[in-house]
Protein backbone atom coordinates (compact mmCIF):
# COMPACT_ATOMS: atom_id res chain seq x y z
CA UNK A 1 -13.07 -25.45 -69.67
CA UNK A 2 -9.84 -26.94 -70.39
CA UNK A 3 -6.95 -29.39 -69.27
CA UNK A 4 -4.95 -26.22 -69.43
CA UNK A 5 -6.97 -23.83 -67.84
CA UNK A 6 -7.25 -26.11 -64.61
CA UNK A 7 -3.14 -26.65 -64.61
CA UNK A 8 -2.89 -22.81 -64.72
CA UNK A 9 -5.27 -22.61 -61.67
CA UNK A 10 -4.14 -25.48 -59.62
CA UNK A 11 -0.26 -23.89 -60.15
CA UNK A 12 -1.55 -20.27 -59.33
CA UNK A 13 -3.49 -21.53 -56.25
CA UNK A 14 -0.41 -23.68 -54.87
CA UNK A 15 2.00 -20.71 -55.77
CA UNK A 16 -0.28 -18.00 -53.75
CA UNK A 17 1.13 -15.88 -56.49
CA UNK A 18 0.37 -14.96 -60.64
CA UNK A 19 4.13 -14.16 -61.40
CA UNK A 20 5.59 -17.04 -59.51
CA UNK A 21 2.69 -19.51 -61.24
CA UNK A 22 3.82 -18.06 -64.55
CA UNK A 23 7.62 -18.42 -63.67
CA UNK A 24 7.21 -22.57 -62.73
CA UNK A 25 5.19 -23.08 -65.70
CA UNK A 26 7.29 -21.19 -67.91
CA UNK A 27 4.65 -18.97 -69.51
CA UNK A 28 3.95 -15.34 -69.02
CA UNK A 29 1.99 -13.49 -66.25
CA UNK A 30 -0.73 -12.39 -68.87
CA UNK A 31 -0.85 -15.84 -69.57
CA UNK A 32 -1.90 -16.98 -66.45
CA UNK A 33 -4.05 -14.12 -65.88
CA UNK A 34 -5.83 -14.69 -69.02
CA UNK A 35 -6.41 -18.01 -68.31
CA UNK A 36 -7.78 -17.69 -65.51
CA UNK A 37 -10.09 -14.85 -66.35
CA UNK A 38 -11.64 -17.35 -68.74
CA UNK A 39 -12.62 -19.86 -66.38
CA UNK A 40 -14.09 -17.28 -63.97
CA UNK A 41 -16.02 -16.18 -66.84
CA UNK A 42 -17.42 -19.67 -67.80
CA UNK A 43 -17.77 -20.57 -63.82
CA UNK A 44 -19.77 -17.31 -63.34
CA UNK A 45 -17.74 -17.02 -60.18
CA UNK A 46 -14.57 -15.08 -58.69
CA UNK A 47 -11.77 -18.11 -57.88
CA UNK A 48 -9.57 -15.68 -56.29
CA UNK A 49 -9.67 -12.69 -53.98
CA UNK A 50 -7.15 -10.00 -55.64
CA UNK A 51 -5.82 -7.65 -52.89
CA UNK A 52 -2.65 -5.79 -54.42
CA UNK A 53 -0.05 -8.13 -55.62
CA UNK A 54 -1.25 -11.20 -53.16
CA UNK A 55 -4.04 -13.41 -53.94
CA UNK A 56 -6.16 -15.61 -51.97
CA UNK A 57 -9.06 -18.39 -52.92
CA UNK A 58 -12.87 -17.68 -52.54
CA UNK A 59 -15.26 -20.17 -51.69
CA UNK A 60 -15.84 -20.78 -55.00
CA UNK A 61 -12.14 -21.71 -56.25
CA UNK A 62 -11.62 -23.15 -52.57
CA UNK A 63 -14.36 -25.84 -54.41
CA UNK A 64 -12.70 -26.23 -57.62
CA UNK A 65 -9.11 -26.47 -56.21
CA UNK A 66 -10.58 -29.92 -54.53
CA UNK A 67 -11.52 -31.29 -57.47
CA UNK A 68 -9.45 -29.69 -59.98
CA UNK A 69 -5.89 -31.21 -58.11
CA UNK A 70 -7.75 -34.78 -58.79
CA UNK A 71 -8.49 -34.20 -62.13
CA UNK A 72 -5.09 -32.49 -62.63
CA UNK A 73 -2.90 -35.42 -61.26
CA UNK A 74 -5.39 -37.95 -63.58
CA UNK A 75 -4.23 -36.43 -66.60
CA UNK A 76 -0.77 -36.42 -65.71
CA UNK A 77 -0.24 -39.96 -64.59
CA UNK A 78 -2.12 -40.14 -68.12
CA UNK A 79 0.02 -38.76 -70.39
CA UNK A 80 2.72 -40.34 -68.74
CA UNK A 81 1.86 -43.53 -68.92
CA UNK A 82 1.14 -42.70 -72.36
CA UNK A 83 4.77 -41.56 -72.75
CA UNK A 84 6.27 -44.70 -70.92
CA UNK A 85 4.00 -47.44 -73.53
CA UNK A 86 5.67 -45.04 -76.15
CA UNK A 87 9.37 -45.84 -74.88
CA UNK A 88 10.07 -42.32 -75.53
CA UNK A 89 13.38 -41.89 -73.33
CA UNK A 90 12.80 -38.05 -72.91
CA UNK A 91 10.87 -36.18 -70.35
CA UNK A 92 11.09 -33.59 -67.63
CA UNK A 93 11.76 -34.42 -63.85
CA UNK A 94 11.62 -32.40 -61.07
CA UNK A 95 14.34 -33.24 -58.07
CA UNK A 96 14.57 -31.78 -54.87
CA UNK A 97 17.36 -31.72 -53.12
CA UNK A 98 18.88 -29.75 -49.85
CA UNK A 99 21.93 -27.30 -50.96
CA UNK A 100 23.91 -29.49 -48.23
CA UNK A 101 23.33 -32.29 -50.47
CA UNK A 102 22.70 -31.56 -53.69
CA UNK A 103 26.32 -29.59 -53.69
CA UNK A 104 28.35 -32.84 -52.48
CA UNK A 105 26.52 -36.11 -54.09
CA UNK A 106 24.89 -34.82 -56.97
CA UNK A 107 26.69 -32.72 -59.95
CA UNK A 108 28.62 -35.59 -61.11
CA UNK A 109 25.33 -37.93 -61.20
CA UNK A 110 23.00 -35.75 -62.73
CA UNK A 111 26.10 -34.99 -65.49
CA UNK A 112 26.36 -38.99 -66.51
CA UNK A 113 22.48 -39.06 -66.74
CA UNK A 114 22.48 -36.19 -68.90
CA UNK A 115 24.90 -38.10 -71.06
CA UNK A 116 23.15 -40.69 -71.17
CA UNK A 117 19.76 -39.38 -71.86
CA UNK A 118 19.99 -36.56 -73.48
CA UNK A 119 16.40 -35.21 -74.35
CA UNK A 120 15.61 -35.88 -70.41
CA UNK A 121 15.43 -32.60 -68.75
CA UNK A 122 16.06 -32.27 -64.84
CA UNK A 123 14.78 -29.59 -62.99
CA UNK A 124 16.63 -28.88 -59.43
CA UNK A 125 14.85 -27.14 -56.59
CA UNK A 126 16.65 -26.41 -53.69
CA UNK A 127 14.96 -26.20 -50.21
CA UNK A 128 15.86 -27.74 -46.72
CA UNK A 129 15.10 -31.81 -46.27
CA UNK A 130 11.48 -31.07 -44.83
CA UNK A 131 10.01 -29.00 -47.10
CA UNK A 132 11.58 -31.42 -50.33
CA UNK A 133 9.67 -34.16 -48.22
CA UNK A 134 6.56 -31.96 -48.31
CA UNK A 135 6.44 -31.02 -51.79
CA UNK A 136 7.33 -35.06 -52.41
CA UNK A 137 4.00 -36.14 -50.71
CA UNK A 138 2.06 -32.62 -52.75
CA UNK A 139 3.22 -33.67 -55.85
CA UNK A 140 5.48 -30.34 -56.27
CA UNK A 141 8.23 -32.99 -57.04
CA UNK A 142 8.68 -36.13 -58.66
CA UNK A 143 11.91 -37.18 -56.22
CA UNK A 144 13.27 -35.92 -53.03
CA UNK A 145 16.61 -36.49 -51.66
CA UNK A 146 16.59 -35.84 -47.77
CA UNK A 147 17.75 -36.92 -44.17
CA UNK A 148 15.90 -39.91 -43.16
CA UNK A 149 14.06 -41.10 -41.69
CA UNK A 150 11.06 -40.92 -44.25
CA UNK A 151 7.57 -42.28 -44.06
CA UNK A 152 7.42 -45.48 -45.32
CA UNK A 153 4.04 -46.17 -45.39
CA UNK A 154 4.04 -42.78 -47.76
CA UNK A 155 6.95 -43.06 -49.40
CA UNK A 156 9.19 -45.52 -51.35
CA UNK A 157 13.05 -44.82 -50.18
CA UNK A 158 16.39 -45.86 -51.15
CA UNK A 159 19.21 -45.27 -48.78
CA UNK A 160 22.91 -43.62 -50.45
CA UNK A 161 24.28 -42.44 -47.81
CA UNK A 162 25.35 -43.23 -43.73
CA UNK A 163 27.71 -40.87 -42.19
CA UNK A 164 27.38 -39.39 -38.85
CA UNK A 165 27.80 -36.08 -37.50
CA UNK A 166 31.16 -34.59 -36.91
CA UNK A 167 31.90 -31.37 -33.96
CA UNK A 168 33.67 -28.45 -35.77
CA UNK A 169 35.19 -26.09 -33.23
CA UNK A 170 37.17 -22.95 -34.36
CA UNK A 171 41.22 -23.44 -34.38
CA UNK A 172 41.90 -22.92 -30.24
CA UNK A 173 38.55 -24.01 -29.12
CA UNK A 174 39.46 -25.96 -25.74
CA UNK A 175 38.41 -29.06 -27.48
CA UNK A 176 40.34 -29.24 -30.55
CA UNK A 177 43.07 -31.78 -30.65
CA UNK A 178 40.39 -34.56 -28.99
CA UNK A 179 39.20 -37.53 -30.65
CA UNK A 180 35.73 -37.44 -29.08
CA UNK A 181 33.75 -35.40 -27.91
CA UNK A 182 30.50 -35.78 -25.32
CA UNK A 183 27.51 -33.88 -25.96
CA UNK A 184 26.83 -33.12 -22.52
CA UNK A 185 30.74 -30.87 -22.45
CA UNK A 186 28.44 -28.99 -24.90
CA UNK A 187 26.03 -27.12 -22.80
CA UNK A 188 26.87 -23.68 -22.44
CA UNK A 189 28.48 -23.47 -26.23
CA UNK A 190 27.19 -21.23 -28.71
CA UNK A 191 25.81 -23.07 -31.48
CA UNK A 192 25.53 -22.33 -35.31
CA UNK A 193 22.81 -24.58 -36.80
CA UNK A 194 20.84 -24.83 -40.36
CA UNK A 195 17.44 -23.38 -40.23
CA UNK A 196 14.12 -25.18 -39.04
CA UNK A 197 13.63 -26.51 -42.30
CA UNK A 198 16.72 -28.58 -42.82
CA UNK A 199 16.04 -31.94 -40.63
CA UNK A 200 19.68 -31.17 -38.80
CA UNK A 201 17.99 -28.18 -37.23
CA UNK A 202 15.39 -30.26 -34.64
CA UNK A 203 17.42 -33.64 -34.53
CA UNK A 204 20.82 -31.88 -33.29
CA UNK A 205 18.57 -29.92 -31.02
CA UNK A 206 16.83 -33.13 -29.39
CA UNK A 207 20.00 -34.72 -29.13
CA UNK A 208 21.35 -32.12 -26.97
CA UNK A 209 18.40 -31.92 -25.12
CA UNK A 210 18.50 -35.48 -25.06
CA UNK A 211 22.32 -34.71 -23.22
CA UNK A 212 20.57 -32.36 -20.35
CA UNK A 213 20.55 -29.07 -22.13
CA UNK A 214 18.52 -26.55 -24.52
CA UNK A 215 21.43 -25.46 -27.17
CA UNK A 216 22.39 -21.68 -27.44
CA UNK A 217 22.05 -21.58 -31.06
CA UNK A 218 23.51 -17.68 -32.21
CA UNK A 219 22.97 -18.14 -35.85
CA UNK A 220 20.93 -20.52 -38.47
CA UNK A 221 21.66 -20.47 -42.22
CA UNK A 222 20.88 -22.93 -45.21
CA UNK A 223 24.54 -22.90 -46.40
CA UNK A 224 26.67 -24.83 -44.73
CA UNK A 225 30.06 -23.39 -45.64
CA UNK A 226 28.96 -20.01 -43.99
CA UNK A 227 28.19 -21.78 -41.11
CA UNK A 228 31.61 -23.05 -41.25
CA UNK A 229 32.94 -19.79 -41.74
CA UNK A 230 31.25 -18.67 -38.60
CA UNK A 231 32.99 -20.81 -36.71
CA UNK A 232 36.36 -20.19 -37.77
CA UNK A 233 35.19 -16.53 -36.97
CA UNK A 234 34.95 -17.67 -33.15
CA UNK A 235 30.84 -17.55 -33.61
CA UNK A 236 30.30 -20.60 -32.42
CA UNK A 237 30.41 -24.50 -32.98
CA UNK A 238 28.58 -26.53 -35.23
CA UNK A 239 27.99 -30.25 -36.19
CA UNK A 240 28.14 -31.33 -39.67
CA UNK A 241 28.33 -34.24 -41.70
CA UNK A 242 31.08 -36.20 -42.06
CA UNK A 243 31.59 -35.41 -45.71
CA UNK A 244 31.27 -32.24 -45.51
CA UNK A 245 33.88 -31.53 -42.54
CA UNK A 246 36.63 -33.29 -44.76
CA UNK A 247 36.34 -29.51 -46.94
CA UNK A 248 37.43 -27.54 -43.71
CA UNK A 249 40.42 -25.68 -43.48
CA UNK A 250 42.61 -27.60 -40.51
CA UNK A 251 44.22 -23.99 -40.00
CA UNK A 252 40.97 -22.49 -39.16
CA UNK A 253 38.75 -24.98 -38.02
CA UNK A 254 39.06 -28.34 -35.50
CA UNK A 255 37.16 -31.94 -36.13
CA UNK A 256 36.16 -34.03 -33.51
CA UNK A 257 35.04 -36.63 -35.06
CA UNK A 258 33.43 -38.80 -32.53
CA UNK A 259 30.30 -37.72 -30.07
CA UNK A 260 28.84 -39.19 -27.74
CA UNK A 261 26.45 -40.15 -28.34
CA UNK A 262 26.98 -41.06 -32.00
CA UNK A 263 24.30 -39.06 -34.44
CA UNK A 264 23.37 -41.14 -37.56
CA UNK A 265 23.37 -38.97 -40.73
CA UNK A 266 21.75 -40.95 -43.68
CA UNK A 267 20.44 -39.31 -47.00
CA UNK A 268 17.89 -40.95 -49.20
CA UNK A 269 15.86 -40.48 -52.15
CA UNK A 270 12.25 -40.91 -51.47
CA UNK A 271 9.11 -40.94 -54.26
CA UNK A 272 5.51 -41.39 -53.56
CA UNK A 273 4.17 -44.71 -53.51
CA UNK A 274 0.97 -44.27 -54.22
CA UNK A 275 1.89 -42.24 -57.56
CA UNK A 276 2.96 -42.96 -61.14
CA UNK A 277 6.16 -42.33 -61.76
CA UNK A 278 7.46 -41.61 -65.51
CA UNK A 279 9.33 -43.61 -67.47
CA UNK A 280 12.06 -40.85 -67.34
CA UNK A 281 11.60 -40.67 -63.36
CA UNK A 282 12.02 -44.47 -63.42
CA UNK A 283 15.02 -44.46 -65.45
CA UNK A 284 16.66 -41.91 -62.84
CA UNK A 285 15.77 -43.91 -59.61
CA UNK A 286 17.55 -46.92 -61.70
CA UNK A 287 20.14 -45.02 -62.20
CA UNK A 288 20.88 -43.06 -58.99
CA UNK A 289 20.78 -46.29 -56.93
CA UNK A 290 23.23 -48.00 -58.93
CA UNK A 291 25.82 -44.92 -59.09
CA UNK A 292 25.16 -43.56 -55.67
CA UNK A 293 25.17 -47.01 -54.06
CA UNK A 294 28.50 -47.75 -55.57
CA UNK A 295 30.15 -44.51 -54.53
CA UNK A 296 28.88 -43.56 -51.28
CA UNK A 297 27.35 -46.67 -49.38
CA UNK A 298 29.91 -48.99 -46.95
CA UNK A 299 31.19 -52.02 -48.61
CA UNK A 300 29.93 -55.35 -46.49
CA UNK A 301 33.30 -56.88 -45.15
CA UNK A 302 34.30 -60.45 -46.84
């Protein structure tokens, strides 16, 4: 039994899948399945039921998952430390970031990091703000951008961002033209929304119900210039980030840009605090706070 051999489980048994295992740790199915094979050979046991293309643990790898993830995440924080006592500036991060956000903040960032460290490789994944936050605390990812708030008794957090959420109407709408807007006029609108696992999904739905009603949401999606698009269609309305409603078309769409009440919309990048971070992860924290901080956060008035 191998370092290897338990990476290649622990992957497989996260990923519920062979092919998707093989695709995240850039190696072939056979690979994997090899692999594998060999350690239920040496174990004397099955790890996994096999039931078409969909796999499942047994008792037996249900066991070794437990203590393989432990000895897995050893070895790691191992090698990286290793790395960091090395100085070698080159690694591999993983970032996760919400389309919403990762679209608007971060090209430009992750472009002057790549400049400046050149042999540091970044790998993006894109999911909504609560499942980046999940796979933070897993381990799936080194970094997380999301909506706050975050855990801090989990979670290490800098703040880059404070906006607030903006109403976007279609052109027409019987409250374009107005400067604010009060939740409450709300109830009986049509609403387009992200899906449950972007954090704006639940908070703009507590905030209405918050206002005295349950929102009439027509249509969710993870992209939010389709949702815009729906609305200049007539779908519905929507609230979005300030930042975000600056890129609508004034012909199409309307922007209230107060409500009432206000809804804070903050983005920050969260990493475990209970978990060693590589010298290349460190470097990008470093880095991120002092260009995203100078960009994007208020200046204090002198």
């Amino acid at each position: 039994m191998d370092i290897r051999q338990l990476q290649y489980f622990v992957q497989t048994a996260r990923m519920g899948s062979f092919s998707r295992a093989a695709e995240s740790l850039f190696v072939s199915q056979p690979t994997i399945s090899k692999m594998i094979r060999g350690l239920e050979e040496e174990l004397g046991a099955d790890l996994f039921f096999r039931e078409g293309k969909s796999i499942r643990l047994t008792d037996a790898g249900e066991i070794l998952l437990l203590k393989a993830q432990n000895i897995v995440e050893s070895f790691a924080s191992l090698s990286s430390e290793l790395d960091s006592l090395r100085e070698l500036r080159r690694g591999h991060i993983r970032i996760g970031l919400p389309p919403m956000v990762g679209a608007s903040f971060f090209p430009a960032v992750i472009g002057e990091f790549h400049r400046m460290y050149p042999e540091v490789t970044i790998r993006l994944h894109e999911d909504g703000s609560k499942k980046v936050e999940d796979d933070v605390e897993s381990g799936l990812l080194d970094i997380g951008a999301i909506v706050l708030p975050a855990d801090e008794a989990k979670f290490h957090c800098f703040t880059f961002v404070e906006e607030k959420l903006q109403l976007l109407v279609p052109a027409g709408h019987r409250l374009a033209g107005a400067s604010v807007a009060a939740l409450g006029e709300l109830a009986g609108e049509e609403f387009v929304l992200f899906r449950e696992d972007f954090a704006l999904h639940d908070r703009i739905i507590t905030e209405c119900v918050k206002a005295g009603f349950q929102p009439k949401v027509v249509y969710e999606s993870s992209q939010w210039d389709l949702i815009s698009k729906m609305v200049a269609a007539g779908m519905g309305i929507a609230l979005l980030p300030e930042t975000i409603c600056r890129e609508m078309d004034p012909l199409r769409t309307a922007v209230i840009p107060h409500t009432q009440p206000v809804i804070p919309w903050e983005l920050g990048m969260i990493w475990r605090r209970d978990r060693y971070l590589s010298f290349a992860a460190r470097e990008w924290i470093s880095f991120a706070m002092k260009v995203l901080g100078e960009r994007y956060l208020p200046r204090a008035e002198s």
